[in-house]
Protein backbone atom coordinates (compact mmCIF):
# COMPACT_ATOMS: atom_id res chain seq x y z
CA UNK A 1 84.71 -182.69 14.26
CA UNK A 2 82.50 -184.19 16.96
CA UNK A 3 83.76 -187.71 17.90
CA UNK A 4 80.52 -189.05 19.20
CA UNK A 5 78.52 -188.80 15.94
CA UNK A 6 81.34 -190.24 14.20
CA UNK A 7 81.34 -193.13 16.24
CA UNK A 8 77.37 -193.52 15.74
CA UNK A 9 77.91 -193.32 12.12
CA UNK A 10 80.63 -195.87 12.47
CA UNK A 11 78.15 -198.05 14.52
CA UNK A 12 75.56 -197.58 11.81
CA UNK A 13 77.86 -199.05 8.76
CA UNK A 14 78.37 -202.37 11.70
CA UNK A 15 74.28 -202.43 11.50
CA UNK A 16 74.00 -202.10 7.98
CA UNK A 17 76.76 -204.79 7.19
CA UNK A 18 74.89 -207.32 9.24
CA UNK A 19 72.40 -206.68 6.73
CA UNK A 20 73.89 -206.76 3.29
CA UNK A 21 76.08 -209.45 1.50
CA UNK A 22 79.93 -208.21 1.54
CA UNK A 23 80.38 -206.77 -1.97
CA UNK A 24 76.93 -205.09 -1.66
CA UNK A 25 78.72 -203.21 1.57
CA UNK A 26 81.91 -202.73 -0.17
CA UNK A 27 80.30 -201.22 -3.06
CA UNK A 28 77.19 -199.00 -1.79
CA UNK A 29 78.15 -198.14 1.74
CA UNK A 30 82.37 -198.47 1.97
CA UNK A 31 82.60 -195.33 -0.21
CA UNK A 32 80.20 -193.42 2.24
CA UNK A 33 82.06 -190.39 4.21
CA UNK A 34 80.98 -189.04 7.33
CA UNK A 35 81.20 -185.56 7.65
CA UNK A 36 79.02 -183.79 10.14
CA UNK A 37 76.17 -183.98 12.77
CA UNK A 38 73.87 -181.11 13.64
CA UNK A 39 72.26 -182.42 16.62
CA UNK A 40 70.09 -179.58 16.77
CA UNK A 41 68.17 -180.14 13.88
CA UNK A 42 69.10 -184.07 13.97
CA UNK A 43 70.42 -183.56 10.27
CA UNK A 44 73.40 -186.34 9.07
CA UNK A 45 75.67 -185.11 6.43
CA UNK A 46 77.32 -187.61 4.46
CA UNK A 47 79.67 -187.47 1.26
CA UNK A 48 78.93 -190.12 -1.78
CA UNK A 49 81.25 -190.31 -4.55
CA UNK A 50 78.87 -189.87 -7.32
CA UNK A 51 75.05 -189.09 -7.96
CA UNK A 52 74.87 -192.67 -8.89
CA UNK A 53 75.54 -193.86 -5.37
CA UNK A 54 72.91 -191.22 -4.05
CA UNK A 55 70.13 -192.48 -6.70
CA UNK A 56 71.31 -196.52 -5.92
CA UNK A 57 70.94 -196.03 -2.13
CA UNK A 58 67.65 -194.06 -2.56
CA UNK A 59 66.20 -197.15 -5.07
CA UNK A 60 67.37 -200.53 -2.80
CA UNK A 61 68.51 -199.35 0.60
CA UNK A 62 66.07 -196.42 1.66
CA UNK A 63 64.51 -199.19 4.07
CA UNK A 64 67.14 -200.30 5.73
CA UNK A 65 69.27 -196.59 6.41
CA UNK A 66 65.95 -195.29 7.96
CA UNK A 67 65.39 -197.99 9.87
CA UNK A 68 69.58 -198.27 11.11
CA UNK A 69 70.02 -194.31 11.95
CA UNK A 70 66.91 -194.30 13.52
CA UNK A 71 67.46 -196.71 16.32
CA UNK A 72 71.21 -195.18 16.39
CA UNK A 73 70.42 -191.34 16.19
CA UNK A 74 67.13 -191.76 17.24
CA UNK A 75 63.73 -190.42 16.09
CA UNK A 76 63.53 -187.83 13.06
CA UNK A 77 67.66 -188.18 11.83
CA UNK A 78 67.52 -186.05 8.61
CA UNK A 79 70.14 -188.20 5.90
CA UNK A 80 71.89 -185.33 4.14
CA UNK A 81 74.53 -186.18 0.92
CA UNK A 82 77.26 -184.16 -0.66
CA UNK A 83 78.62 -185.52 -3.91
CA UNK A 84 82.41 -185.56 -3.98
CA UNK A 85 83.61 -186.24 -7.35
CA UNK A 86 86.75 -184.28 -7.47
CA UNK A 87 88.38 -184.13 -3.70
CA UNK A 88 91.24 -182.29 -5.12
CA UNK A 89 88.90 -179.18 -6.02
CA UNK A 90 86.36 -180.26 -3.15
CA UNK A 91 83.82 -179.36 -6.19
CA UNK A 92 80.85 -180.65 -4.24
CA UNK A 93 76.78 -180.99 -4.39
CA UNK A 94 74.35 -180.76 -1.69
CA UNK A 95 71.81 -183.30 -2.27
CA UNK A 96 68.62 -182.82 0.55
CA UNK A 97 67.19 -186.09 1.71
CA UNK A 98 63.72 -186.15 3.90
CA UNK A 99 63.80 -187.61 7.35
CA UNK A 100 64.19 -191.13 7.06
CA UNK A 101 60.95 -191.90 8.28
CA UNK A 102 59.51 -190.07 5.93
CA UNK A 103 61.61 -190.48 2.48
CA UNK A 104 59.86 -193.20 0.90
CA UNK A 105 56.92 -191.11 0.41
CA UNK A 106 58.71 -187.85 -0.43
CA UNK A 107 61.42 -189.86 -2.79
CA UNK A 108 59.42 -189.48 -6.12
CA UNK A 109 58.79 -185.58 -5.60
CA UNK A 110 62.54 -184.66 -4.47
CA UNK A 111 63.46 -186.36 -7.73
CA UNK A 112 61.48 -184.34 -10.30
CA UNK A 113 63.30 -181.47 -8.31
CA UNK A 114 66.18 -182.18 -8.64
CA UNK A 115 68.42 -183.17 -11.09
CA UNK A 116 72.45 -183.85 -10.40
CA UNK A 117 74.87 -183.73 -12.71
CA UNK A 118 78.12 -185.39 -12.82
CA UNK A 119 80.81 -182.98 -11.20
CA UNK A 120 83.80 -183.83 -13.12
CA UNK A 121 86.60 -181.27 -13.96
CA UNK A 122 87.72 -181.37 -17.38
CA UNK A 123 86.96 -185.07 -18.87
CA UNK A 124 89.91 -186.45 -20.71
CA UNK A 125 89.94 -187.03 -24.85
CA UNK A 126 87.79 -189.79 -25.28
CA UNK A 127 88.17 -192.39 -28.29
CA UNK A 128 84.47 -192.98 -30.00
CA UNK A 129 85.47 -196.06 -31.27
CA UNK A 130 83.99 -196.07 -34.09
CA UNK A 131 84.73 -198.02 -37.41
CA UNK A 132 85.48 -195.04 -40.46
CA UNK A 133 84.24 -197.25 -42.94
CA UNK A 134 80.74 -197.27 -41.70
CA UNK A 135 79.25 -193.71 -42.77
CA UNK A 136 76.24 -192.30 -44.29
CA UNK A 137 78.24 -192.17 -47.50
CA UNK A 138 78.23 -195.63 -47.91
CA UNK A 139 74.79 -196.48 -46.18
CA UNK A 140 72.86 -197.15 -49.15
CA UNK A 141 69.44 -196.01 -49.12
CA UNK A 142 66.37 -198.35 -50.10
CA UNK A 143 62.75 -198.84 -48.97
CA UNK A 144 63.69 -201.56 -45.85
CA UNK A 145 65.85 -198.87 -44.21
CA UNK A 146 64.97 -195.06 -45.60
CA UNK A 147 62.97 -193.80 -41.90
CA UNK A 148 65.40 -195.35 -39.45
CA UNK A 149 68.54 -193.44 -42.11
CA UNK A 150 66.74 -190.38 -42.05
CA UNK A 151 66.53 -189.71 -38.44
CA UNK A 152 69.69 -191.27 -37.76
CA UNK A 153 70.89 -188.41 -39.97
CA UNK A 154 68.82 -185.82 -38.45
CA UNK A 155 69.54 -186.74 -34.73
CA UNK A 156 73.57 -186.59 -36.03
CA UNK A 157 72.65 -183.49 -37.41
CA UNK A 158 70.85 -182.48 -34.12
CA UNK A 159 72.28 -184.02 -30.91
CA UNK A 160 71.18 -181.77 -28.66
CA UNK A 161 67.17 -181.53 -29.37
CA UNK A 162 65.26 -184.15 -27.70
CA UNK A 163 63.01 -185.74 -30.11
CA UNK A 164 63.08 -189.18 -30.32
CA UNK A 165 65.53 -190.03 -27.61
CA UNK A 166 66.34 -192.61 -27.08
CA UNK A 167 65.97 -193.83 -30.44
CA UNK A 168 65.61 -197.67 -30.44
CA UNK A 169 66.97 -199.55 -33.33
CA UNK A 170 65.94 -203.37 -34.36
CA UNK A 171 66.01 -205.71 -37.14
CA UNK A 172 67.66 -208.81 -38.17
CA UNK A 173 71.19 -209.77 -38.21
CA UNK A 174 73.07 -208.67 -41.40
CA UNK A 175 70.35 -205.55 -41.91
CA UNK A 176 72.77 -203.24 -41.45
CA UNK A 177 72.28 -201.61 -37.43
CA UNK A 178 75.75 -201.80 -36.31
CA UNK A 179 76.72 -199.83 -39.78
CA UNK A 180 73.66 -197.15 -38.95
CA UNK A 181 74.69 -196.16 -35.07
CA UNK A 182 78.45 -195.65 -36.70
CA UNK A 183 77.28 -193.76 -39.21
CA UNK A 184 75.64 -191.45 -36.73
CA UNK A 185 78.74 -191.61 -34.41
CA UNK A 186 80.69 -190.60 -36.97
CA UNK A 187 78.40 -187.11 -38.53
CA UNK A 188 78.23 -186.30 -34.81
CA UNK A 189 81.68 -186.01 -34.50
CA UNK A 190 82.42 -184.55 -37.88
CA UNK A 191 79.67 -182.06 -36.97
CA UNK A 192 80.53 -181.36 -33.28
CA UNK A 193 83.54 -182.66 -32.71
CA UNK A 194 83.77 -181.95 -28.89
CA UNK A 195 80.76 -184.03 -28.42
CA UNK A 196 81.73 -187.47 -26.42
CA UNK A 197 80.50 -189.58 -28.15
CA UNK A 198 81.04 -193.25 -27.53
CA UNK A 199 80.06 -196.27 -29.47
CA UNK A 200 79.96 -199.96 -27.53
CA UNK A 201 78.94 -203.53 -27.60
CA UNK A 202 76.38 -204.34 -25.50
CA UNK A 203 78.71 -207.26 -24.39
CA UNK A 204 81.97 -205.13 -23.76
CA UNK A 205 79.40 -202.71 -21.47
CA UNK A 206 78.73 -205.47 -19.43
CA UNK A 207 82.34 -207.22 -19.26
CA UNK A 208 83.81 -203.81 -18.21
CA UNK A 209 80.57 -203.31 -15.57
CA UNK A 210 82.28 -207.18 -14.33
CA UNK A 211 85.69 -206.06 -14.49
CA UNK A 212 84.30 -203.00 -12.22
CA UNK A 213 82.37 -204.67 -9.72
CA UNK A 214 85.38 -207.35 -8.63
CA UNK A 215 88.03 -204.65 -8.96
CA UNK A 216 85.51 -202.68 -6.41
CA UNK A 217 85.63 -199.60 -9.20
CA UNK A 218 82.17 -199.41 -9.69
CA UNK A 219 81.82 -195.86 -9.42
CA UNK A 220 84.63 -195.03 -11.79
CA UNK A 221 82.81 -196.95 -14.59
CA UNK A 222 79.65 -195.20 -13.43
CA UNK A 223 80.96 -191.49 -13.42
CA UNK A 224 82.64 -192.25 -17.16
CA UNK A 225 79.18 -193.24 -18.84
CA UNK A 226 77.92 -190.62 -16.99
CA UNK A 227 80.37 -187.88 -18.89
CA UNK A 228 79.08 -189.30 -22.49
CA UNK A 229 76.90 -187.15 -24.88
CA UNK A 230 75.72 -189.42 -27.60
CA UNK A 231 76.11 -193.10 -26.30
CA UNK A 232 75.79 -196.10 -28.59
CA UNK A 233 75.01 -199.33 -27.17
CA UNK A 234 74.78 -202.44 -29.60
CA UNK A 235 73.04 -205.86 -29.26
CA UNK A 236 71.65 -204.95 -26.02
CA UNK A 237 69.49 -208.12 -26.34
CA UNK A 238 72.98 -209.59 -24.52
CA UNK A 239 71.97 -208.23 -21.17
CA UNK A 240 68.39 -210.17 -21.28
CA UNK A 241 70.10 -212.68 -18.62
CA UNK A 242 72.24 -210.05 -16.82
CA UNK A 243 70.29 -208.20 -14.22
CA UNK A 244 72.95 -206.37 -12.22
CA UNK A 245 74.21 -204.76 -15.69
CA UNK A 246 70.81 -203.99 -16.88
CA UNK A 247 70.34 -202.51 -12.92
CA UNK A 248 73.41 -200.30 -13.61
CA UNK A 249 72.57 -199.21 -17.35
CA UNK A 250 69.23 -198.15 -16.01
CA UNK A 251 70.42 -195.49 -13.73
CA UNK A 252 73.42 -194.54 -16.22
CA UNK A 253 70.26 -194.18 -18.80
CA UNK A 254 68.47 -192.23 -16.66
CA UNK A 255 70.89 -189.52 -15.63
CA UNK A 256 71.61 -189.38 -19.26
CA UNK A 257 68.15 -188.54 -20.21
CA UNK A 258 67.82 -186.67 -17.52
CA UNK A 259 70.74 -184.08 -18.87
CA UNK A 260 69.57 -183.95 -22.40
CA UNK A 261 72.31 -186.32 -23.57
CA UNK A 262 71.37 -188.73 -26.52
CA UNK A 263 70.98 -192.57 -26.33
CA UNK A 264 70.81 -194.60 -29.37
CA UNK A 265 70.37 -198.66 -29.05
CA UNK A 266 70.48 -201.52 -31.47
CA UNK A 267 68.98 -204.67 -31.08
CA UNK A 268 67.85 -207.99 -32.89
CA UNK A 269 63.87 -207.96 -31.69
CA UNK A 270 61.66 -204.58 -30.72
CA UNK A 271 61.33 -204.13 -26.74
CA UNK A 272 58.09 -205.75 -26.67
CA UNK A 273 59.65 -209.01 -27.31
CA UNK A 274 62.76 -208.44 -24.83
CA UNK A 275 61.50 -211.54 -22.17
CA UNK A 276 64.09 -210.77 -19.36
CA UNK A 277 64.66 -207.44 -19.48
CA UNK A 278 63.72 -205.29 -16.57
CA UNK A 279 60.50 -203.52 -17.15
CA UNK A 280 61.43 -200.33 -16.17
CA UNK A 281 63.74 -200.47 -18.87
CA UNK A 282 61.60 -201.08 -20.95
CA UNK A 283 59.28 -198.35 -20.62
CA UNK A 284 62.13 -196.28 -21.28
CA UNK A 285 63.46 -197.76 -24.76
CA UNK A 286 59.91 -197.14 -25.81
CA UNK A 287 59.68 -193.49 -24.62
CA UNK A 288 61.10 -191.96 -27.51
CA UNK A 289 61.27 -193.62 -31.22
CA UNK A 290 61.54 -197.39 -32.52
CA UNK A 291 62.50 -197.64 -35.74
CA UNK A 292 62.56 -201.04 -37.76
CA UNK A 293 65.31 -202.24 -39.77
CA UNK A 294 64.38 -204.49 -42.44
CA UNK A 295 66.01 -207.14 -44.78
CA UNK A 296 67.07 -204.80 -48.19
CA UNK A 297 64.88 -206.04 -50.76
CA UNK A 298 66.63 -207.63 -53.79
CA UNK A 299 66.95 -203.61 -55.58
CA UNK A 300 68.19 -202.22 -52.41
CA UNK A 301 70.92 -205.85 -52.76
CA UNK A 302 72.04 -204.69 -55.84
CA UNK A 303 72.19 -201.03 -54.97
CA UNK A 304 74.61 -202.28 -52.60
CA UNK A 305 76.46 -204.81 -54.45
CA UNK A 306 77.23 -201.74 -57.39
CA UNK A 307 77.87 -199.57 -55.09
CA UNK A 308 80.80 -201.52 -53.37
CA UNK A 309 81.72 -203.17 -56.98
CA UNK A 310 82.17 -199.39 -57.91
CA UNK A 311 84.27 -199.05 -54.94
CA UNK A 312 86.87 -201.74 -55.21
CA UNK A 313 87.50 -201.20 -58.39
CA UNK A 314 85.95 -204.47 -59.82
CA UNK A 315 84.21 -205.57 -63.19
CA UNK A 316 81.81 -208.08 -62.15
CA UNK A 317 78.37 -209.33 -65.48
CA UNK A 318 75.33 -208.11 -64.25
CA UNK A 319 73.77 -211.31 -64.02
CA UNK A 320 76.49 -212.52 -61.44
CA UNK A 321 75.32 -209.31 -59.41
CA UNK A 322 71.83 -210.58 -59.86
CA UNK A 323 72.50 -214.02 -58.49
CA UNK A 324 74.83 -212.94 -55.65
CA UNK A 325 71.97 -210.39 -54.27
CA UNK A 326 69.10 -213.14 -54.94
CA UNK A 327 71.14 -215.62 -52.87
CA UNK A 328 72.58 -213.67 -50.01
CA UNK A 329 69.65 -213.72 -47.85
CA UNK A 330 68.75 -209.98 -47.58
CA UNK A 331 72.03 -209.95 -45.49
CA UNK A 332 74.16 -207.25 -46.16
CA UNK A 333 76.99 -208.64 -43.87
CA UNK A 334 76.56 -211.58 -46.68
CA UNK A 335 76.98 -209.38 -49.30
CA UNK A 336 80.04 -207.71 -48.44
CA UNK A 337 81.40 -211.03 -47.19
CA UNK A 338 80.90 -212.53 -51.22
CA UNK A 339 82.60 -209.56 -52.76
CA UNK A 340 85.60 -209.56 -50.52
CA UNK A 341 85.52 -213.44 -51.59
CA UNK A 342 85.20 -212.47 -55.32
CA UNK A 343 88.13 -210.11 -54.95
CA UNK A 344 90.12 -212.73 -53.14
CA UNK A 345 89.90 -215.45 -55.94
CA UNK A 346 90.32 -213.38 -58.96
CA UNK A 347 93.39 -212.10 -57.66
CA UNK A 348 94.77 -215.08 -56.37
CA UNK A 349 93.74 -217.19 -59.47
CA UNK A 350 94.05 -214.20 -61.75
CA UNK A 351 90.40 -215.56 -63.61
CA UNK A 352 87.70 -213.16 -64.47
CA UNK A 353 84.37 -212.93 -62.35
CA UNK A 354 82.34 -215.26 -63.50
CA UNK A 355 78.42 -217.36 -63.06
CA UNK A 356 80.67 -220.19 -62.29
CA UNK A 357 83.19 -218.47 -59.80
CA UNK A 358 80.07 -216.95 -57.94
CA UNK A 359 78.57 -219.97 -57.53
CA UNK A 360 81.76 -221.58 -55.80
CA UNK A 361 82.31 -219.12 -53.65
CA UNK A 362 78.51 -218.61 -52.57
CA UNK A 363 78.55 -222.03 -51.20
CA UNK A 364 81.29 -221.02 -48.93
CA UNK A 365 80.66 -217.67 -47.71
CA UNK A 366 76.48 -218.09 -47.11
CA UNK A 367 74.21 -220.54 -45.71
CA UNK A 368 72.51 -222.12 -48.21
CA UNK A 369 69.03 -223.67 -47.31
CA UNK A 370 68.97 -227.04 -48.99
CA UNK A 371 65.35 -227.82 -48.53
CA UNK A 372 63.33 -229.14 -52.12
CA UNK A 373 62.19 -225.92 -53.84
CA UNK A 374 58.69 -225.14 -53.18
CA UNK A 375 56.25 -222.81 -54.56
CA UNK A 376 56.32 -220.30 -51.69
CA UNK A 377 60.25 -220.46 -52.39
CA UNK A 378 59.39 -219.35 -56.00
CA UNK A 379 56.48 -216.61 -55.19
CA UNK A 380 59.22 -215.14 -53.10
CA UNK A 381 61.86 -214.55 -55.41
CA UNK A 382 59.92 -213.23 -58.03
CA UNK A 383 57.82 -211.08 -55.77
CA UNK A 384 61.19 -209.79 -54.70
CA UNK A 385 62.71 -209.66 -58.12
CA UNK A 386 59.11 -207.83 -59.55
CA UNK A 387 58.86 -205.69 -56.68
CA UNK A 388 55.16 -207.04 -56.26
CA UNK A 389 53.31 -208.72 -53.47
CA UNK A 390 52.00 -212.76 -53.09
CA UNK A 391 49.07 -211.32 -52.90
CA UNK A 392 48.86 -209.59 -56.21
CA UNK A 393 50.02 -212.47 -57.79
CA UNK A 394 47.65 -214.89 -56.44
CA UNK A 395 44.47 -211.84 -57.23
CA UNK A 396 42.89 -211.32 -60.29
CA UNK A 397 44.77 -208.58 -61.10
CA UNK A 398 45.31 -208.00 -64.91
CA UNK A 399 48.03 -205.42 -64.42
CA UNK A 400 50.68 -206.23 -67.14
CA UNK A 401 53.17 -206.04 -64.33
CA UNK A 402 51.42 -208.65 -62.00
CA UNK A 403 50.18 -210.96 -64.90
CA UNK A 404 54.30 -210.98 -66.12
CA UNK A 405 55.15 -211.95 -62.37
CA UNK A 406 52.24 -214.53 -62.04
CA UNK A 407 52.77 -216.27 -65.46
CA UNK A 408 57.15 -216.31 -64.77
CA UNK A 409 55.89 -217.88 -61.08
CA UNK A 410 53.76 -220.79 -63.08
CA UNK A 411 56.73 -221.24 -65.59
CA UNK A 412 58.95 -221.58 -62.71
CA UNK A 413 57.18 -223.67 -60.69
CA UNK A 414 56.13 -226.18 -63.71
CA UNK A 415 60.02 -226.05 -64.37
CA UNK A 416 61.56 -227.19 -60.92
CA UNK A 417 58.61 -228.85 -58.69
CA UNK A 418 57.31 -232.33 -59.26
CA UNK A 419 53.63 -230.50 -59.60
CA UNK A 420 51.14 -230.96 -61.63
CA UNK A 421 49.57 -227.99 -63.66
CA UNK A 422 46.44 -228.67 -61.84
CA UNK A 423 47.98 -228.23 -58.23
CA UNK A 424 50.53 -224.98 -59.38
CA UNK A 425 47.33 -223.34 -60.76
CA UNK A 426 45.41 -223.95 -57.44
CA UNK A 427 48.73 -222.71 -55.42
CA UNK A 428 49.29 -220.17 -57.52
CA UNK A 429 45.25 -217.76 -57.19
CA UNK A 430 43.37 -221.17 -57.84
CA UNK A 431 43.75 -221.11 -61.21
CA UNK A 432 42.75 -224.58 -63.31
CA UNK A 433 45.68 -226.72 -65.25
CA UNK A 434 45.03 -224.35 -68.57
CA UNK A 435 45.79 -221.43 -67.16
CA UNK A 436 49.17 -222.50 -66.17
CA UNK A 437 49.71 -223.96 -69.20
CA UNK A 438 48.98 -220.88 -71.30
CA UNK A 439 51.14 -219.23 -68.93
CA UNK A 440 53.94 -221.42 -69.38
CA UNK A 441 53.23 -221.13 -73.23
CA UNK A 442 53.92 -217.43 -73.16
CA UNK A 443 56.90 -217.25 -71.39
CA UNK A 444 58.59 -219.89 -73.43
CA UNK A 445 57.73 -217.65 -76.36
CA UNK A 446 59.05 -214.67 -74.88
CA UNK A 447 62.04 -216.21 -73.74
CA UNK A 448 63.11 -216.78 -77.35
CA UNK A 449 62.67 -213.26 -79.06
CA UNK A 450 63.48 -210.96 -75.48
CA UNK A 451 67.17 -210.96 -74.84
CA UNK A 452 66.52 -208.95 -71.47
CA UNK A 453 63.69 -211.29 -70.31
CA UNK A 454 65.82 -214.18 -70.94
CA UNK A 455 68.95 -212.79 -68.98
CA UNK A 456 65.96 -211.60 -66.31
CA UNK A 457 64.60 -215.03 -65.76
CA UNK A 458 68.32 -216.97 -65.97
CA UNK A 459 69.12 -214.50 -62.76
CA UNK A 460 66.12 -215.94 -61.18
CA UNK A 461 66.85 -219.36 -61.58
CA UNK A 462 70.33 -218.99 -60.77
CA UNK A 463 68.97 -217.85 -57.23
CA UNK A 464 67.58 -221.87 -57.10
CA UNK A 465 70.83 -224.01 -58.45
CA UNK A 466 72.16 -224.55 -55.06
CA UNK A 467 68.89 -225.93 -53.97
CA UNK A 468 68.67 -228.19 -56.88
C-alpha cells in the first residue's frame, strides 16, 4: 500500500476533527478505513462499517469531506466506500460516490440506484419479545377497533407484500395498541417462524440508541435493527423531544422500507399532531396506512368483560358486568385491571361477586371523575348503553328505539340534576316542561311491569353512584 495517500487520508481525518465535536468524530469518521488511492483516476477508496455510516455521512457531512479531500488530494478526488460488515469473511460492498464537487447534486439519483443491504452472515436467534397472552384470540372484535384488527391480521398473514407499510397505529391509552402489534408479532411468528421479528418500546429503542452512542457502539445497534423483518415500535410519541434517536430511527426506517421489511408503530395521537417530530419522519409514517384505535363502546366493554369472565373461570350477575364496563372509561387496561381485582377479593375474602364488592373495588382500581352529574354526562351513557347518537336523541325522531333512549335520558336527568323540567326539556331537543314530564311518566310505568327494563336502567344508574 502506498504510504503517501495514507498519510493524506490521515491528514484529512486531522481537518475534519477540527471541524466536528469529539463524539461526532469518534462515531462517523473513527470507524472510517483507508484502503487505496488510484491517483490516476484521483478515486479514494474507503471501508465503512455499515450502509448506515455511508447514508449518515452522505446526509450531514457531504459538505465538509468535499471540501477537506479537495484541498488535500486536490481537484476532482472521487470518495469511493466499501462496506465491511463481516472482516472475518471480507464479505464486502462497493458503494460509488460522485466526485466530491459534484455529489450534492448527484446524491438523490445514486440513491434511487442503489439500494444496500446489510451484509451480515448468519444473524443469531433473536427473542421477539413478545407477551403470549396478547393474541388475536383474545383481541375481541367490536366497531371502535374491527379495520385496524383486520389488517393487523392480514399484514401477519402477509409480511412480505407491501401494502400499507408502515402501518401507523393511534388511539388512546387503554384502547388496546400495545395488545394489537403483539398480536401481529405473534401470527407472524406462528406463521413464519424464521421471520425476525422484534417487538419494542419506543423508550427502550431510545435508551439502548444512549447506551450505544456513550459505549461508542453505534453501529452495532444500527446493523441489528437493520437485520429485523417485522419491527414493532410502541409509544413512539416518546421520541417527540429526542432528535438524535428520531435521526437514527429515520435511516434504520428507511433501509427497512427500502428492503421490503415491515414496520408497524403505535402511538397515542395520529402524525399530524406529532409537534416535535422530524418532518421527514413524518412523511414517512403517513406513506402507507393510519389506522385509528378507538375507545370500545360499552357492547364491545362487555364483550370483553365475558370474554375474560369466561376465561378465569368466574361467575360474576350481569348487572355487575354492566356497571364495571359503564364505569371503566372505555379503557380496556381498566377492565382487565377490575377483574383481576374481583378475582383477588373473592378469593381472599371467599364472598361472592357482588353490586357492592364492584363498587369497592372500582373506586380503587379506576379514576373516578367526581364532577356533579350533568346532562351531557347522562346523554352519554345512554347513547352508549342504546347504541344511538346525541343527535338522534335531541331530533325529532319517533323511532321507538330513539324515543326509549330520549324519554330514559329525561327520567334520568329529572332523577339526579337539580333541573327543572323546563330546562331538561330545552337540553334535551328543546322540548317544553310536559314533554319531560310525560316522559318521565312512562318510564316510571314501565319500570314497574318490565323486569329487563328495570335491571337495564339500575345498570345505568349504577354507572353514576360514584359521582353522587
Amino acid at each position: 500500500m502506498n504510504a503517501q495517500p495514507k498519510a493524506l487520508w490521515n491528514d484529512s481525518l486531522k481537518l475534519i476533527k477540527e471541524n466536528v465535536t469529539e463524539q461526532q468524530f469518534q462515531t462517523w469518521f473513527k470507524p472510517i478505513i483507508f484502503e487505496s488511492y488510484k491517483p490516476a483516476s484521483k478515486t479514494l477508496l474507503v471501508q465503512v462499517p455499515s450502509p448506515f455510516v455511508y447514508e449518515y455521512l452522505e446526509e450531514n457531512y457531504v459538505d465538509l469531506l468535499s471540501k477537506v479531500l479537495t484541498r488535500v488530494f486536490g481537484q476532482g478526488v472521487r470518495l469511493t466506500y466499501r462496506v465491511v460488515t463481516d472482516k472475518t469473511h471480507n464479505i464486502t460492498q462497493d458503494i460509488q460516490a460522485e466526485p466530491t464537487e459534484n455529489i450534492e447534486s448527484q446524491k438523490a439519483t445514486q440513491r434511487a440506484n442503489q439500494s444496500p443491504t446489510v451484509l451480515d452472515a448468519t444473524p443469531k436467534e433473536l427473542d421477539p419479545q413478545l407477551d403470549p397472552h396478547k393474541s388475536f384470540g383474545n383481541f375481541i372484535e367490536g366497531d371502535s377497533n374491527k379495520l385496524p384488527r383486520s389488517i393487523g391480521l392480514s399484514i401477519a398473514e402477509h409480511p412480505d407484500t407491501q401494502q400499507f407499510n408502515p402501518m401507523f397505529i393511534y388511539g388512546p391509552s387503554g384502547c388496546g395498541k400495545t395488545h394489537l402489534l403483539n398480536a401481529i408479532g405473534l401470527r407472524t411468528k406462528q406463521l413464519f417462524p424464521k421471520k425476525r421479528v422484534l417487538y419494542i418500546s419506543a423508550r427502550l429503542f431510545q435508551v439502548q440508541y444512549t447506551s450505544s452512542v456513550l459505549h461508542n457502539t453505534t453501529n452495532d445497534f444500527i446493523n441489528f435493527y437493520q437485520t429485523i423483518d417485522v419491527l414493532i415500535v410502541d409509544d413512539i410519541q416518546e421520541w417527540i423531544t429526542a432528535s438524535k434517536t428520531q435521526d437514527t430511527f429515520f435511516h434504520i426506517f428507511n433501509h427497512l422500507f427500502r428492503n421490503g421489511k415491515r414496520i408497524i408503530l403505535a402511538c397515542d395521537r395520529p402524525p399530524v399532531e406529532l409537534q416535535g417530530m422530524n418532518e421527514r419522519l413524518l412523511t414517512r409514517f403517513a406513506c402507507g396506512l393510519i389506522a385509528e384505535l378507538e375507545k370500545p363502546n360499552m357492547q364491545l366493554c362487555i364483550d370483553i368483560l365475558n370474554s375474560k369472565i369466561k376465561h378465569d373461570g368466574l361467575h360474576i350477575p350481569e348487572d355487575v358486568v354492566h356497571f364495571i364496563a359503564q364505569t371503566a372509561n372505555g379503557s380496556v387496561r381498566d377492565l382487565q385491571g377490575v377483574i383481576n381485582s374481583l378475582l383477588a377479593y373473592s378469593v381472599v375474602y371467599n364472598s361472592n361477586i357482588d353490586m357492592r364488592l364492584a363498587q369497592r373495588v372500582i373506586k380503587r382500581a379506576v379514576k373516578i371523575d367526581d364532577r356533579p352529574l350533568t346532562i351531557d354526562d347522562i346523554l352519554e351513557k345512554v347513547c352508549s348503553f342504546f347504541n344511538v347518537t346525541a343527535t338522534a336523541i335531541n331530533s325529532r325522531s319517533r323511532k321507538h328505539d330513539i324515543v326509549i333512549a330520549r324519554q330514559v335520558s329525561m327520567y334520568l336527568a329529572h332523577k339526579f340534576t337539580k333541573m327543572p323540567a323546563s330546562r331538561i326539556g330545552k337540553l334535551v331537543g328543546g322540548r317544553d316542561h310536559s314533554t319531560v314530564i310525560h316522559s318521565c311518566s312512562q318510564i316510571e310505568k314501565r319500570l314497574q311491569v318490565d323486569k329487563k327494563f328495570n335491571a337495564e336502567l339500575s345498570s345505568i344508574e349504577n354507572s353514576f353512584k360514584l359521582k353522587i
